[in-house]
PDB file of N, CA and C in Angstrom:
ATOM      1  N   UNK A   1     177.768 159.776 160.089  1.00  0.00           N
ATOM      2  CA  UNK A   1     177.273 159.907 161.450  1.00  0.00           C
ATOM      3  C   UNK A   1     177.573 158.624 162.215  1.00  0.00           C
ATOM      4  N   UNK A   2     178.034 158.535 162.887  1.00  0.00           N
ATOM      5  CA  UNK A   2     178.316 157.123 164.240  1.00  0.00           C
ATOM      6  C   UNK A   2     177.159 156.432 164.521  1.00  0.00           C
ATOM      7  N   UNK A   3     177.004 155.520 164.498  1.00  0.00           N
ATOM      8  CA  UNK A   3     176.162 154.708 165.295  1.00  0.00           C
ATOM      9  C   UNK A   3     174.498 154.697 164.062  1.00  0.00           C
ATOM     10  N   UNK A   4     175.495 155.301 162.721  1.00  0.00           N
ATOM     11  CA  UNK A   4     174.093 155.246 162.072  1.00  0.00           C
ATOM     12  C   UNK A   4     173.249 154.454 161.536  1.00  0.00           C
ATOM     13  N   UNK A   5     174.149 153.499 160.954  1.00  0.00           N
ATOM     14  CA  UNK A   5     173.145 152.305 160.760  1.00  0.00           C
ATOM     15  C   UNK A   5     172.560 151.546 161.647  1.00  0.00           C
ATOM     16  N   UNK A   6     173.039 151.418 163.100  1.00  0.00           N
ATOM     17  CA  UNK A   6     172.529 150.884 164.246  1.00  0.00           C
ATOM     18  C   UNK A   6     171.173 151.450 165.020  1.00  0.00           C
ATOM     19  N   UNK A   7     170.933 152.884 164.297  1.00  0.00           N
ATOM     20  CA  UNK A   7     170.178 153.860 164.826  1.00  0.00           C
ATOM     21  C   UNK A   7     168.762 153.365 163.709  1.00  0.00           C
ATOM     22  N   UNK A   8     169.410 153.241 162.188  1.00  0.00           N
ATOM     23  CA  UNK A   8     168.628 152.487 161.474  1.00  0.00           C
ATOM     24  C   UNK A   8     167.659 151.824 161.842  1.00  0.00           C
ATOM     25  N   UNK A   9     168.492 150.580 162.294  1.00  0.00           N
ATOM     26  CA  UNK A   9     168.020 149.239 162.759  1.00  0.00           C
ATOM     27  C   UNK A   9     167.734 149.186 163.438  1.00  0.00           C
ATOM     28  N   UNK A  10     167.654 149.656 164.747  1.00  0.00           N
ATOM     29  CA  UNK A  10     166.736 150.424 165.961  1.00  0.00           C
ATOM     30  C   UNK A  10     165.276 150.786 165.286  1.00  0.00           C
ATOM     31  N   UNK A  11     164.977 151.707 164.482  1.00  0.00           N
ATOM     32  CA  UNK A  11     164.018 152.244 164.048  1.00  0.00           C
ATOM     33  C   UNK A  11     163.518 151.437 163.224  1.00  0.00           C
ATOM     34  N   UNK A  12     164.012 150.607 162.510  1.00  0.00           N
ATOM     35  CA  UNK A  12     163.005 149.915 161.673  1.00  0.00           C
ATOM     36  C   UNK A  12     162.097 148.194 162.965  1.00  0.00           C
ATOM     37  N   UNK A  13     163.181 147.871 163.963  1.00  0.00           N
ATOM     38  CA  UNK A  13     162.708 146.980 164.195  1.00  0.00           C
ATOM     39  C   UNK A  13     161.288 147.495 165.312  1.00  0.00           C
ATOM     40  N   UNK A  14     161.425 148.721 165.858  1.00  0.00           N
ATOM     41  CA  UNK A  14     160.223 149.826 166.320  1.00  0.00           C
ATOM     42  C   UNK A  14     159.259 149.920 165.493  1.00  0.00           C
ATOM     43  N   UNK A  15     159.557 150.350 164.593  1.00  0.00           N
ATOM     44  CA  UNK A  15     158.497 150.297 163.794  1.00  0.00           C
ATOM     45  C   UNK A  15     157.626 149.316 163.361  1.00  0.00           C
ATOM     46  N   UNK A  16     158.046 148.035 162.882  1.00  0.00           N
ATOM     47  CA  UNK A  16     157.688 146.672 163.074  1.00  0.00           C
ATOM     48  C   UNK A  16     156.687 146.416 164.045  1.00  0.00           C
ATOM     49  N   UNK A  17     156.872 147.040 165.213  1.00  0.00           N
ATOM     50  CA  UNK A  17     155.767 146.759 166.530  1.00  0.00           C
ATOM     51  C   UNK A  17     155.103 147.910 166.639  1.00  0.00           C
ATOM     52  N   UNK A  18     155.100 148.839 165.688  1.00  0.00           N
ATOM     53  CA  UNK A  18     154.285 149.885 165.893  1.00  0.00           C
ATOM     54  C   UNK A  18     154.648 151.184 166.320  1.00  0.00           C
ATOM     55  N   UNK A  19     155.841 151.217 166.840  1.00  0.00           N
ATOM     56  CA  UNK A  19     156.593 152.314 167.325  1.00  0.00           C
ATOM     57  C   UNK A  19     156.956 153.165 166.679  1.00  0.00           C
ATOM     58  N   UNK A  20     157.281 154.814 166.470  1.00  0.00           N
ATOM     59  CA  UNK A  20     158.085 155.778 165.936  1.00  0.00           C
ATOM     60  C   UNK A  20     159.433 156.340 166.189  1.00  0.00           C
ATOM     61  N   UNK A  21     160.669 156.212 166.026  1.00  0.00           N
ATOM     62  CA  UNK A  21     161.994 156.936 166.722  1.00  0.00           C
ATOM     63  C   UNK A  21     161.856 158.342 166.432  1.00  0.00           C
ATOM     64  N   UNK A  22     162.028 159.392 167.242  1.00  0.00           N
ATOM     65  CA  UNK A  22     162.382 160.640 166.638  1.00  0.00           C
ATOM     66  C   UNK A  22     164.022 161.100 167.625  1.00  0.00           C
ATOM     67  N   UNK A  23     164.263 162.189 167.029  1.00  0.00           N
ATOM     68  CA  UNK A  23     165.338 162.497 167.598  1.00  0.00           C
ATOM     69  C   UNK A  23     165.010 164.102 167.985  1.00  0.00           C
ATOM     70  N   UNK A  24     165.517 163.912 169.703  1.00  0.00           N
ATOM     71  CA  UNK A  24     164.906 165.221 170.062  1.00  0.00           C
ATOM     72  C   UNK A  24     166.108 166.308 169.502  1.00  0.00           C
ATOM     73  N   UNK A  25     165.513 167.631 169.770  1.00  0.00           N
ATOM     74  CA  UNK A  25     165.905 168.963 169.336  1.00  0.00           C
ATOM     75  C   UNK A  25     166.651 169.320 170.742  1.00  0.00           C
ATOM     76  N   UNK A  26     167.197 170.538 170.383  1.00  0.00           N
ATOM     77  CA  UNK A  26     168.369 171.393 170.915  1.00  0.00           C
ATOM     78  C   UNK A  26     167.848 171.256 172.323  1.00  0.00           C
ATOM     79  N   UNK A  27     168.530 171.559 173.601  1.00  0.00           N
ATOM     80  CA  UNK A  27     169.743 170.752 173.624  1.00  0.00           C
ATOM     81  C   UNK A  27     169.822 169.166 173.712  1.00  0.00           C
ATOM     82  N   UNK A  28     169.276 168.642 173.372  1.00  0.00           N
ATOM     83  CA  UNK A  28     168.845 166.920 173.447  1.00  0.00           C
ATOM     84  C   UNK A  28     169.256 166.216 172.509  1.00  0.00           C
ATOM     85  N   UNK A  29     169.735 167.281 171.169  1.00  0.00           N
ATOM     86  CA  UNK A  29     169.846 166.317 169.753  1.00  0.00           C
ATOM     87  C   UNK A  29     170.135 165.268 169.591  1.00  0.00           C
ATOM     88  N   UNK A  30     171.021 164.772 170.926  1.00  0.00           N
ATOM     89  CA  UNK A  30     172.114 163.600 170.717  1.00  0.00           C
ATOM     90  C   UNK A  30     170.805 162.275 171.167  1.00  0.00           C
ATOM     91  N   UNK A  31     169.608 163.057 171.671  1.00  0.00           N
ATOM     92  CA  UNK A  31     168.779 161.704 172.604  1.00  0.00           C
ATOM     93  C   UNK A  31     167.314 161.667 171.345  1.00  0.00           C
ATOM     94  N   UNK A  32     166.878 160.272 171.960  1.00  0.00           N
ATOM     95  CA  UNK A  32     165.596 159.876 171.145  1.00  0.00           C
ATOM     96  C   UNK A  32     164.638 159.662 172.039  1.00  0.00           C
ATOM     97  N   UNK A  33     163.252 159.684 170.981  1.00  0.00           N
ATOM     98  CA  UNK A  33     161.876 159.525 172.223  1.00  0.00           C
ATOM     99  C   UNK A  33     161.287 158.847 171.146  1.00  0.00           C
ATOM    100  N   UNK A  34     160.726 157.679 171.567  1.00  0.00           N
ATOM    101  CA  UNK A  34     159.704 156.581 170.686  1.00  0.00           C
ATOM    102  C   UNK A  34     158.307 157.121 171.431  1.00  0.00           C
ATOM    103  N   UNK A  35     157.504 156.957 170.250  1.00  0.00           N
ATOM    104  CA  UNK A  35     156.297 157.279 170.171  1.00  0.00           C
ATOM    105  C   UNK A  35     155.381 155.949 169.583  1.00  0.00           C
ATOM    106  N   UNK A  36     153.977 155.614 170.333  1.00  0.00           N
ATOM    107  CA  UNK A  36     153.230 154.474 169.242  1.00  0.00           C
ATOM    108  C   UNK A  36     152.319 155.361 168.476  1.00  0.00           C
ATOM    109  N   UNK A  37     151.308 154.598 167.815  1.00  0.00           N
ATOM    110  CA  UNK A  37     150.889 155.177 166.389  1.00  0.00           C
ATOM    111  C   UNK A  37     150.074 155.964 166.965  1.00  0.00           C
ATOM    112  N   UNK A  38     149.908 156.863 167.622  1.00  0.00           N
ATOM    113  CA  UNK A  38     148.825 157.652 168.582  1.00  0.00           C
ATOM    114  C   UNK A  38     149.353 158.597 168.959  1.00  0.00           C
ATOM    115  N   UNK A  39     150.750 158.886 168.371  1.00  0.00           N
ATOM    116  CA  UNK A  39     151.921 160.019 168.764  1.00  0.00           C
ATOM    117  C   UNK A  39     151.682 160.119 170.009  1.00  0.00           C
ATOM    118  N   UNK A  40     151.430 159.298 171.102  1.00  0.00           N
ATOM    119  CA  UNK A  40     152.044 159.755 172.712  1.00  0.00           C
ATOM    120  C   UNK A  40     153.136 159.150 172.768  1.00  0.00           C
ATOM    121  N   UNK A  41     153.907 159.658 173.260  1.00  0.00           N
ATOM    122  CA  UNK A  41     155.778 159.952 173.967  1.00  0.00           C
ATOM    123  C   UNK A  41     155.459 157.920 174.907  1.00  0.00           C
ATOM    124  N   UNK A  42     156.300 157.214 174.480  1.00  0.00           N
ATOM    125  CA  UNK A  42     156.402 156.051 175.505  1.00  0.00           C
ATOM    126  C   UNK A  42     157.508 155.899 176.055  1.00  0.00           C
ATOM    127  N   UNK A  43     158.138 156.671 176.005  1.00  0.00           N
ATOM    128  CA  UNK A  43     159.678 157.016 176.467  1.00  0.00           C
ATOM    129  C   UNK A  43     161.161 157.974 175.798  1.00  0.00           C
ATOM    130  N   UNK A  44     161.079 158.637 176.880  1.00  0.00           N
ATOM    131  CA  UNK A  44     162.040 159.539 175.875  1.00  0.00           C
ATOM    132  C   UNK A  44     164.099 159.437 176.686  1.00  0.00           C
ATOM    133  N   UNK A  45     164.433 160.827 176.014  1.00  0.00           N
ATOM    134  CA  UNK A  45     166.040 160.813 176.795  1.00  0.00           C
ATOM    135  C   UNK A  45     166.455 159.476 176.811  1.00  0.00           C
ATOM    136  N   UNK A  46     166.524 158.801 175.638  1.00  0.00           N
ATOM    137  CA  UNK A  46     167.194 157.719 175.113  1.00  0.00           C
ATOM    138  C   UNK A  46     168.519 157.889 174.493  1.00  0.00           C
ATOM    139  N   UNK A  47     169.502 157.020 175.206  1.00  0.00           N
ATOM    140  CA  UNK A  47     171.003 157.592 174.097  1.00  0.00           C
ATOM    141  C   UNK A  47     170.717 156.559 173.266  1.00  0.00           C
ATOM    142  N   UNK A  48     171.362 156.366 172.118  1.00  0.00           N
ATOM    143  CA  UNK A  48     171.828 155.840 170.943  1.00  0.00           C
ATOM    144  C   UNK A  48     171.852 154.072 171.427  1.00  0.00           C
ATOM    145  N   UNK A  49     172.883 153.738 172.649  1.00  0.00           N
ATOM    146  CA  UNK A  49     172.699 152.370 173.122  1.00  0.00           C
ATOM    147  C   UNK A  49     171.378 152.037 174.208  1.00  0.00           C
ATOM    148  N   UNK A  50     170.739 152.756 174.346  1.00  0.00           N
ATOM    149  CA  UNK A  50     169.520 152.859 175.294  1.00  0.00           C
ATOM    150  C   UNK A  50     168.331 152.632 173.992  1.00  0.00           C
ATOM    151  N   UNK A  51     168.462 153.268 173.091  1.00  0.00           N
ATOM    152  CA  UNK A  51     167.375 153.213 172.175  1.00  0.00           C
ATOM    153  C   UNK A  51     167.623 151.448 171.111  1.00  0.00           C
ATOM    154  N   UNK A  52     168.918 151.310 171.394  1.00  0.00           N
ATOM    155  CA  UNK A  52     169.417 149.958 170.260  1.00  0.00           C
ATOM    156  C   UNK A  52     168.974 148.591 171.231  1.00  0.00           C
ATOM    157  N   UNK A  53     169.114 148.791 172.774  1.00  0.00           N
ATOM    158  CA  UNK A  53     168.703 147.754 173.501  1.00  0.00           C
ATOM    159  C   UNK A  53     167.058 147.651 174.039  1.00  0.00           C
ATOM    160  N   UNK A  54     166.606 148.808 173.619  1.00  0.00           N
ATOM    161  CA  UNK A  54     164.847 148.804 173.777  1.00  0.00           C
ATOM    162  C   UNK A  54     164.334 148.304 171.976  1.00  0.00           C
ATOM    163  N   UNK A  55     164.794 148.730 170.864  1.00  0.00           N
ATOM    164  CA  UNK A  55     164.395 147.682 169.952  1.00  0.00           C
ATOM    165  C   UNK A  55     164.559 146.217 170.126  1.00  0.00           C
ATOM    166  N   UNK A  56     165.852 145.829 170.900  1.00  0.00           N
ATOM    167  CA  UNK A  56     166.023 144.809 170.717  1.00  0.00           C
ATOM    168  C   UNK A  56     165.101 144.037 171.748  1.00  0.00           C
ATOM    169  N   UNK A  57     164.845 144.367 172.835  1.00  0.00           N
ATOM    170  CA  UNK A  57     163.366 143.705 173.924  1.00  0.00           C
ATOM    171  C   UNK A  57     162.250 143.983 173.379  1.00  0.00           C
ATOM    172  N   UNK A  58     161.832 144.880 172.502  1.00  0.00           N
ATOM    173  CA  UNK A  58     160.265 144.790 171.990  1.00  0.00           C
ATOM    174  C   UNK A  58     160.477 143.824 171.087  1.00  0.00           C
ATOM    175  N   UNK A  59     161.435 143.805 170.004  1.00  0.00           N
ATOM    176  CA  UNK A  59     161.686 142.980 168.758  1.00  0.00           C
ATOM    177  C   UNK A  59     161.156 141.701 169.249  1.00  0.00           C
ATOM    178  N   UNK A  60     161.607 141.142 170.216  1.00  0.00           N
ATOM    179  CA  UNK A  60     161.676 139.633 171.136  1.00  0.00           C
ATOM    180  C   UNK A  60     159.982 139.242 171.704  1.00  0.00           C
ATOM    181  N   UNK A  61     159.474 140.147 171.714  1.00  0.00           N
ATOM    182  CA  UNK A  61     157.932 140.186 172.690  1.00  0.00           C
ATOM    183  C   UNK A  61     157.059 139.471 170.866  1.00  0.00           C
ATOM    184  N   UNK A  62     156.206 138.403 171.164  1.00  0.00           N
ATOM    185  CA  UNK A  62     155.868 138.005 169.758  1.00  0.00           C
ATOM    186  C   UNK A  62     154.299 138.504 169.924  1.00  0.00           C
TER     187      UNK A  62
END
């Protein structure tokens, strides 16, 4: 899959701060929606470089 280990590393550094990645369903498959531990939606219709540059600004917040 493309962009998969980057999609990885996206998700683990989310998670780290509390966050969930999911990957939406038909027709969206290609987009993601992070969720915090309370499963509400904190943003969704994320592409692949939209979701890799929002880990990387929460990652940074200490």
């Amino acid at each position: 899959m493309l962009f998969e280990e980057e999609i990885k590393e996206a998700d683990e550094k989310l998670h780290k701060k509390g966050y969930y990645v999911s990957n939406m369903v038909e027709p969206y498959d290609n987009l993601y929606e992070v969720y915090d531990k309370n499963s509400n939606v904190i943003i969704d219709y994320l592409t692949v470089m939209q979701l890799i540059q929002l880990s990387r600004m929460i990652n940074q917040i200490p």
